[in-house]
Protein backbone atom coordinates (compact mmCIF):
# COMPACT_ATOMS: atom_id res chain seq x y z
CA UNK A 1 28.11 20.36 4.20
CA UNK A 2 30.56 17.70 4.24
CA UNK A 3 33.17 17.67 1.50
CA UNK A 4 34.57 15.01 -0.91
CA UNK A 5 37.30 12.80 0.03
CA UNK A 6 39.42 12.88 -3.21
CA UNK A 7 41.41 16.18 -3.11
CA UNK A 8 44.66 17.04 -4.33
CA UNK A 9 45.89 13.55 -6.02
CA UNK A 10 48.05 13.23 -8.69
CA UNK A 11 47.15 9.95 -10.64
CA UNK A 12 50.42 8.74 -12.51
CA UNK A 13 49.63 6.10 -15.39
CA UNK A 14 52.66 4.63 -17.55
CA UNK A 15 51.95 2.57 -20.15
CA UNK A 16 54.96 0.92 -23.08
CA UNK A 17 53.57 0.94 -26.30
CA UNK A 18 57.01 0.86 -28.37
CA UNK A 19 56.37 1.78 -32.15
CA UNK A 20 58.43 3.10 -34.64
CA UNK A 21 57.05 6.47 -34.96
CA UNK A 22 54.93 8.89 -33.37
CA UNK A 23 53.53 12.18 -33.78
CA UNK A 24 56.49 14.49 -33.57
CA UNK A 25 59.24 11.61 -33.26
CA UNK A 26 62.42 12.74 -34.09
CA UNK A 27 64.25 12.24 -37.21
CA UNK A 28 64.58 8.53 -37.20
CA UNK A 29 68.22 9.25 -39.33
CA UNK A 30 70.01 11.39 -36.45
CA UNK A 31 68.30 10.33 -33.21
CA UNK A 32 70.61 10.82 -30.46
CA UNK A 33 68.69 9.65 -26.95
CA UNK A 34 68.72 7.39 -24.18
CA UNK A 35 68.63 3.99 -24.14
CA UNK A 36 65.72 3.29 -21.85
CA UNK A 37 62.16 5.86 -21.73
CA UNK A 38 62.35 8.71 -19.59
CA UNK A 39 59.37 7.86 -17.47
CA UNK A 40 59.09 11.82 -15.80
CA UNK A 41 55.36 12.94 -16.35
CA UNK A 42 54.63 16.51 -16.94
CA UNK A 43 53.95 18.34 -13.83
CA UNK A 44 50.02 19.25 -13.75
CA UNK A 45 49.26 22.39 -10.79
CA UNK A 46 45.26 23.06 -11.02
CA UNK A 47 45.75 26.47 -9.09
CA UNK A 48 42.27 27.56 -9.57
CA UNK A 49 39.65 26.35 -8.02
CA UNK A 50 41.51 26.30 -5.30
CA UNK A 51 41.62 22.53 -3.32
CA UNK A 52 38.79 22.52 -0.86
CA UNK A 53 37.64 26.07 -1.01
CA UNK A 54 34.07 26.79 -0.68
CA UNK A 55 32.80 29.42 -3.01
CA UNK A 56 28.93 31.45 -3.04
CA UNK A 57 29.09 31.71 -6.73
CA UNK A 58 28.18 29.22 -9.45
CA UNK A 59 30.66 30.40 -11.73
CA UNK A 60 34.28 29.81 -10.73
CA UNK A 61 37.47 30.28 -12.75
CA UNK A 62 39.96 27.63 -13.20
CA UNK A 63 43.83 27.84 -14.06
CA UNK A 64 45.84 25.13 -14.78
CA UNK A 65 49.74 24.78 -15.44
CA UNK A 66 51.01 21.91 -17.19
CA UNK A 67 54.93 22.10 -17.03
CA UNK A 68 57.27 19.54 -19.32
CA UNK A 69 59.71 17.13 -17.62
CA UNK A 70 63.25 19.10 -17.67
CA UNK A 71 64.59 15.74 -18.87
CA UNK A 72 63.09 16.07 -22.01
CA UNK A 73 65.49 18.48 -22.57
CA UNK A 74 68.60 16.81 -21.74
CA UNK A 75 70.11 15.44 -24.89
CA UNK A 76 71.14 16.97 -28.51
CA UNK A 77 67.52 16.16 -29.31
CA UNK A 78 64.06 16.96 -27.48
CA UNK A 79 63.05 13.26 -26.13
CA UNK A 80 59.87 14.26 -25.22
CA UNK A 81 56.05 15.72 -26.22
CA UNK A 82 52.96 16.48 -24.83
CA UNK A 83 50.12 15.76 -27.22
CA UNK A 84 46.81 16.84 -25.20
CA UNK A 85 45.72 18.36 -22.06
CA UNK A 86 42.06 17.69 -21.17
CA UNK A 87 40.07 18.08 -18.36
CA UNK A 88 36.36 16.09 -16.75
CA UNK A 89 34.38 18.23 -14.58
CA UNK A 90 32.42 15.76 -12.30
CA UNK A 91 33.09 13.11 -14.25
CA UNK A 92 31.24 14.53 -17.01
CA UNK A 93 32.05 15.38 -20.53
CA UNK A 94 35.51 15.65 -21.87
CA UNK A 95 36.52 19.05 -22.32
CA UNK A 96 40.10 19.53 -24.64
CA UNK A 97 41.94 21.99 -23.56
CA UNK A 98 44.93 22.14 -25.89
CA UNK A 99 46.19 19.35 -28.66
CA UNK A 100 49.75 20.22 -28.52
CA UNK A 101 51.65 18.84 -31.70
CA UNK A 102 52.81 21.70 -33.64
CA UNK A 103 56.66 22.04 -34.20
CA UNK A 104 56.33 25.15 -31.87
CA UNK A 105 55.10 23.40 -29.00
CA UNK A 106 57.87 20.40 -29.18
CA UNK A 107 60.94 22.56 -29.32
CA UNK A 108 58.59 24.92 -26.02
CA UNK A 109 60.19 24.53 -22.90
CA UNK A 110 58.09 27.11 -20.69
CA UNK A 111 55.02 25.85 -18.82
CA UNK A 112 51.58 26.07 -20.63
CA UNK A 113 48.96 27.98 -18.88
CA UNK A 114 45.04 27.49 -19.67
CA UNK A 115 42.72 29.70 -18.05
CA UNK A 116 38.92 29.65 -18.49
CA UNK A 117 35.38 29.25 -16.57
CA UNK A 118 33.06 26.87 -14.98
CA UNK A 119 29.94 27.61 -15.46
CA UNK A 120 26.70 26.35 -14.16
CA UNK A 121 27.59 25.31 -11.10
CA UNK A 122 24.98 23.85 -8.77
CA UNK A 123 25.24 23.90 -4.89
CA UNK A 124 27.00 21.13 -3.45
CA UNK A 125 30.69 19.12 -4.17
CA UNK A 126 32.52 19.45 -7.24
CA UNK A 127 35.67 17.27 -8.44
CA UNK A 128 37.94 18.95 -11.47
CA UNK A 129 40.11 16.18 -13.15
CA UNK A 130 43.20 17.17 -15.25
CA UNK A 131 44.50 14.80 -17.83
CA UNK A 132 47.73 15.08 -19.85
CA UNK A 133 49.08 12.65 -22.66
CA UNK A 134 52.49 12.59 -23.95
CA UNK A 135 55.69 10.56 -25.48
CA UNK A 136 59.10 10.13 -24.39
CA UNK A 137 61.46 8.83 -26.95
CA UNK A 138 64.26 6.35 -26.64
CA UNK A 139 66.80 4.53 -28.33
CA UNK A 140 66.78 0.81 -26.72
CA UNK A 141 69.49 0.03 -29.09
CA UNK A 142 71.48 3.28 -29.46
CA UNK A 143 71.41 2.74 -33.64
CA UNK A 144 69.93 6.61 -34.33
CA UNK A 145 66.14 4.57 -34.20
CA UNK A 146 64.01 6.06 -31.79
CA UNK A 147 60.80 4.10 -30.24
CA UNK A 148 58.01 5.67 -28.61
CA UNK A 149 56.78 5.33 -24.89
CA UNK A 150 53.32 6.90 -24.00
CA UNK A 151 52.27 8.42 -20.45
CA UNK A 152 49.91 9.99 -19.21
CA UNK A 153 49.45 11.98 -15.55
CA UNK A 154 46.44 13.17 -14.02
CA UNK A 155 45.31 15.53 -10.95
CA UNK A 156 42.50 16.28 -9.27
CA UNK A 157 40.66 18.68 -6.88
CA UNK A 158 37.66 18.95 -5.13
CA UNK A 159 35.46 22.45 -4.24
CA UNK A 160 32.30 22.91 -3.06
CA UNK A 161 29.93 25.72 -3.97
CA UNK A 162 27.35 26.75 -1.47
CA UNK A 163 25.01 29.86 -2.69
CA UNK A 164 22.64 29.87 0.34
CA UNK A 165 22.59 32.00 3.03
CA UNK A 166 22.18 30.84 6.61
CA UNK A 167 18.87 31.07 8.62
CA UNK A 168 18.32 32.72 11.78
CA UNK A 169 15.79 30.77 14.01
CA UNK A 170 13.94 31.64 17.55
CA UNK A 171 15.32 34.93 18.82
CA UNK A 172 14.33 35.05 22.36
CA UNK A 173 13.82 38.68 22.59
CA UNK A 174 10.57 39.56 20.82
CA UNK A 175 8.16 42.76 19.93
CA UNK A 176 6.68 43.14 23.19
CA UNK A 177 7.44 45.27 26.48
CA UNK A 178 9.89 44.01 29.10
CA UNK A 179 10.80 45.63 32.64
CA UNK A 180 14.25 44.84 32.71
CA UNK A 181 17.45 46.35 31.68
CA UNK A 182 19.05 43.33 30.76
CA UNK A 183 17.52 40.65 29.03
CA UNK A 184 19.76 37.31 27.09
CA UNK A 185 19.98 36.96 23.38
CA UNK A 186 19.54 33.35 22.47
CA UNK A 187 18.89 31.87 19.10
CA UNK A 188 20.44 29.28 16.45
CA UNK A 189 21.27 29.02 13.09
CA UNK A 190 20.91 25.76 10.68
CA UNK A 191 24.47 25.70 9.33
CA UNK A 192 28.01 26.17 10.83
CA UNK A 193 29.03 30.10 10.96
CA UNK A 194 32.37 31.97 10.65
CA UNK A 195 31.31 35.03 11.86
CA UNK A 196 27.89 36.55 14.41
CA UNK A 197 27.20 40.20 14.86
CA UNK A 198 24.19 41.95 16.17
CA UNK A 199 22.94 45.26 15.77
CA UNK A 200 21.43 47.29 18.36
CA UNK A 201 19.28 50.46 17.67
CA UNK A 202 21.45 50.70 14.61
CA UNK A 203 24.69 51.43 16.18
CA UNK A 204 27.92 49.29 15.07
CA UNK A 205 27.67 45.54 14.57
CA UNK A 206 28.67 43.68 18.24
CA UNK A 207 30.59 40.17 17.28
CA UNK A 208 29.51 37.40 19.09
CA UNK A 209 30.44 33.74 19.93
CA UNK A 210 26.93 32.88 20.08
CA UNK A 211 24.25 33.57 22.69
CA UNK A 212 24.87 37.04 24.32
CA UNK A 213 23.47 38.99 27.03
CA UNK A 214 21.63 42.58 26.41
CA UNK A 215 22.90 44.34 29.12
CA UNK A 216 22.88 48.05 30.36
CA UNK A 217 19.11 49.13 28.49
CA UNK A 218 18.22 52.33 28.66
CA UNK A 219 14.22 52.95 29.22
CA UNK A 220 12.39 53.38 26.26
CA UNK A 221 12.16 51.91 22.51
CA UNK A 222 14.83 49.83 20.72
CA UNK A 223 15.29 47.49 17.61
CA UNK A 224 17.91 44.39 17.31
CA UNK A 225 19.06 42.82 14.11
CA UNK A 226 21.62 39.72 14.22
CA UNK A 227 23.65 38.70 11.07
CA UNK A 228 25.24 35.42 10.30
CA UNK A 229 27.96 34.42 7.56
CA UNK A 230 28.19 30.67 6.83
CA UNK A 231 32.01 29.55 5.51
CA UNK A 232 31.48 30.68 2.01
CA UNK A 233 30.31 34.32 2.85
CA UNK A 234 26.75 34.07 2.38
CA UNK A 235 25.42 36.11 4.99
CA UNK A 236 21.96 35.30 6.74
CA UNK A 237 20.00 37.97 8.90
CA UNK A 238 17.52 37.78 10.93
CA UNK A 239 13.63 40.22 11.42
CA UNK A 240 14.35 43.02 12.75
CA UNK A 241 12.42 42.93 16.48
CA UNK A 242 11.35 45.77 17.90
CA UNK A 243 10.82 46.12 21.56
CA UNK A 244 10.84 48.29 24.63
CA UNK A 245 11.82 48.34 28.14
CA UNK A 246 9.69 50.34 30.44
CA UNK A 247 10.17 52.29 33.58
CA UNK A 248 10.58 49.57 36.83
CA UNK A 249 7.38 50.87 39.12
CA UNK A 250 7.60 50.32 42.92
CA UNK A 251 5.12 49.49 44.85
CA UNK A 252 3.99 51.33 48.21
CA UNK A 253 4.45 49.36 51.41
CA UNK A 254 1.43 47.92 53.17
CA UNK A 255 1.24 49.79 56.46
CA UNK A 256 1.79 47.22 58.93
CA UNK A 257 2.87 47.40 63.17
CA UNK A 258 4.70 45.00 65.12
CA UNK A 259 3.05 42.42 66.51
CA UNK A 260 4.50 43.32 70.16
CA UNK A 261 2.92 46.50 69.72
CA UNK A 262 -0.39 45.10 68.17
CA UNK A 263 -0.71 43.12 71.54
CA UNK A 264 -0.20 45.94 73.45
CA UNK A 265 -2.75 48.40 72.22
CA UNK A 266 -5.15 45.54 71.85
CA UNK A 267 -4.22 44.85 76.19
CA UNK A 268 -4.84 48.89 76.89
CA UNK A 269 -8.40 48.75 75.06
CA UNK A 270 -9.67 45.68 77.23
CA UNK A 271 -8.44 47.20 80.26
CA UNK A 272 -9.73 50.26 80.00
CA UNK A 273 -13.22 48.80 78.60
CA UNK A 274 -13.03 46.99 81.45
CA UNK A 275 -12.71 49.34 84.19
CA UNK A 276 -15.05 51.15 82.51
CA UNK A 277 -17.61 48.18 82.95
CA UNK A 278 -17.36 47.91 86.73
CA UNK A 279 -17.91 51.21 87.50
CA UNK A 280 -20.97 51.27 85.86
CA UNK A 281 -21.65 48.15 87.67
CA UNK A 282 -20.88 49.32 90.79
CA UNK A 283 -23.49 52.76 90.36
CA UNK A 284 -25.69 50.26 89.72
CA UNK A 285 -25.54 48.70 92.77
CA UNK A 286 -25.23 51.58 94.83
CA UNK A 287 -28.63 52.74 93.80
CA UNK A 288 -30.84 49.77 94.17
């Protein structure tokens, strides 16, 4: 299954909307900040699900860390806020994951850390898009009035989810009697594999590249089971075949001579039938 393109992008949006006061602005009275917007965006790390991973469930957790700009921090006063973090799962609903505006949060320096689940997750490509907004605060004209100047960052990731287990088609050794000793495996399988074993007479798996050889039979019954895993671990196996190799027969010589000594033995009986004519032929004669 081929996987989506977008993977791994962080999406940085700034947008200048000066206004007097914001959510959380500082105390217009005292404001001690810089002179131009501090344009650093929150760092956003989606470490689960992880970026291209294929997984054989169809519920996956997710972990994201949104970490504040350490410039925020800089001055006597916090010039900086994050206000929401949010997140669209295939471009679907919005889903909130904090609204961050209590006094708490502003003065918070550590990284935030949301954890939860993804449920429902159908077979195929999934995108997971992180969205942040926030507020830097400046003082364009260094008089203790501070403006506002909104961002907002985004990341995204792409997994797949893949539930299905691979088939095993058109094993070449079937229930049925052979007379050899060695015999190839060949089949296929209808989706790329990470790992092939086989099992015979229910000894330890055997890894294999691909097609094999059976070598080294011993006369009598046996059974043969091959396993496939696909990249996400589902694992596919094939019927079980049963089958037996019998006891090679050989088969008695036809008597046969030379043909030198064919001719010969062939020569002795005409000459002896022969002499044996003219004497009997010859009494003949004598007694007319």
């Amino acid at each position: 299954m081929a996987l989506a393109t977008v993977s791994g992008i962080l999406i940085l949006a700034l947008i200048g909307l000066p206004a007097e006061l914001a959510v959380g602005n500082p105390t217009t009275s005292s404001y001690v900040g810089p002179s131009t917007p501090d344009t650093s965006l929150p760092k956003i790390s989606i470490e689960l699900p992880e970026l291209k991973k294929t997984y054989n469930i169809n519920t996956v957790s997710y972990s994201i860390i949104v970490e504040k700009p350490s410039s925020w921090f800089d001055y006597d006063q916090i010039n900086g806020q994050l206000f929401s973090v949010v997140y669209y799962l295939d471009a679907g609903a919005k889903v909130t994951l904090a609204t961050l505006s209590s006094p708490e949060e502003y003065y918070n320096r550590q990284p935030s850390n949301f954890k939860g689940t993804l449920t429902g997750l159908l077979d195929g490509n999934h995108s997971l898009e992180v969205y942040v907004d926030g507020v830097s605060y400046y003082d364009p004209h260094q008089v203790g009035t501070p403006s506002n100047y909104y961002l907002n960052g985004s990341c995204t990731i792409c997994f797949m989810i893949d539930t299905t287990s691979p088939s095993i088609f058109s094993l070449s050794i079937e229930n049925k009697t052979y007379s050899t000793t060695e015999m190839p495996l060949n089949f296929w399988v209808n989706e790329p594999t990470s790992n092939i074993t086989y099992c015979l007479d229910k000894t330890n798996n055997i890894t294999i590249a691909g097609n094999a050889t059976l070598s080294g039979l011993s006369v009598g019954a046996h059974n043969l089971t091959v396993y496939a895993w696909d990249a996400a671990g589902n694992i596919g196996v094939s019927q079980t075949i049963d089958f037996e190799v019998a006891q090679e027969t050989e088969t008695e010589p036809f008597p046969w001579l030379p043909v030198v000594a064919v001719s010969v033995a062939v020569a002795a009986v005409v000459a002896v039938s022969a002499v044996v004519y003219l004497k009997k032929r010859n009494r003949r004669g004598k007694t007319q």
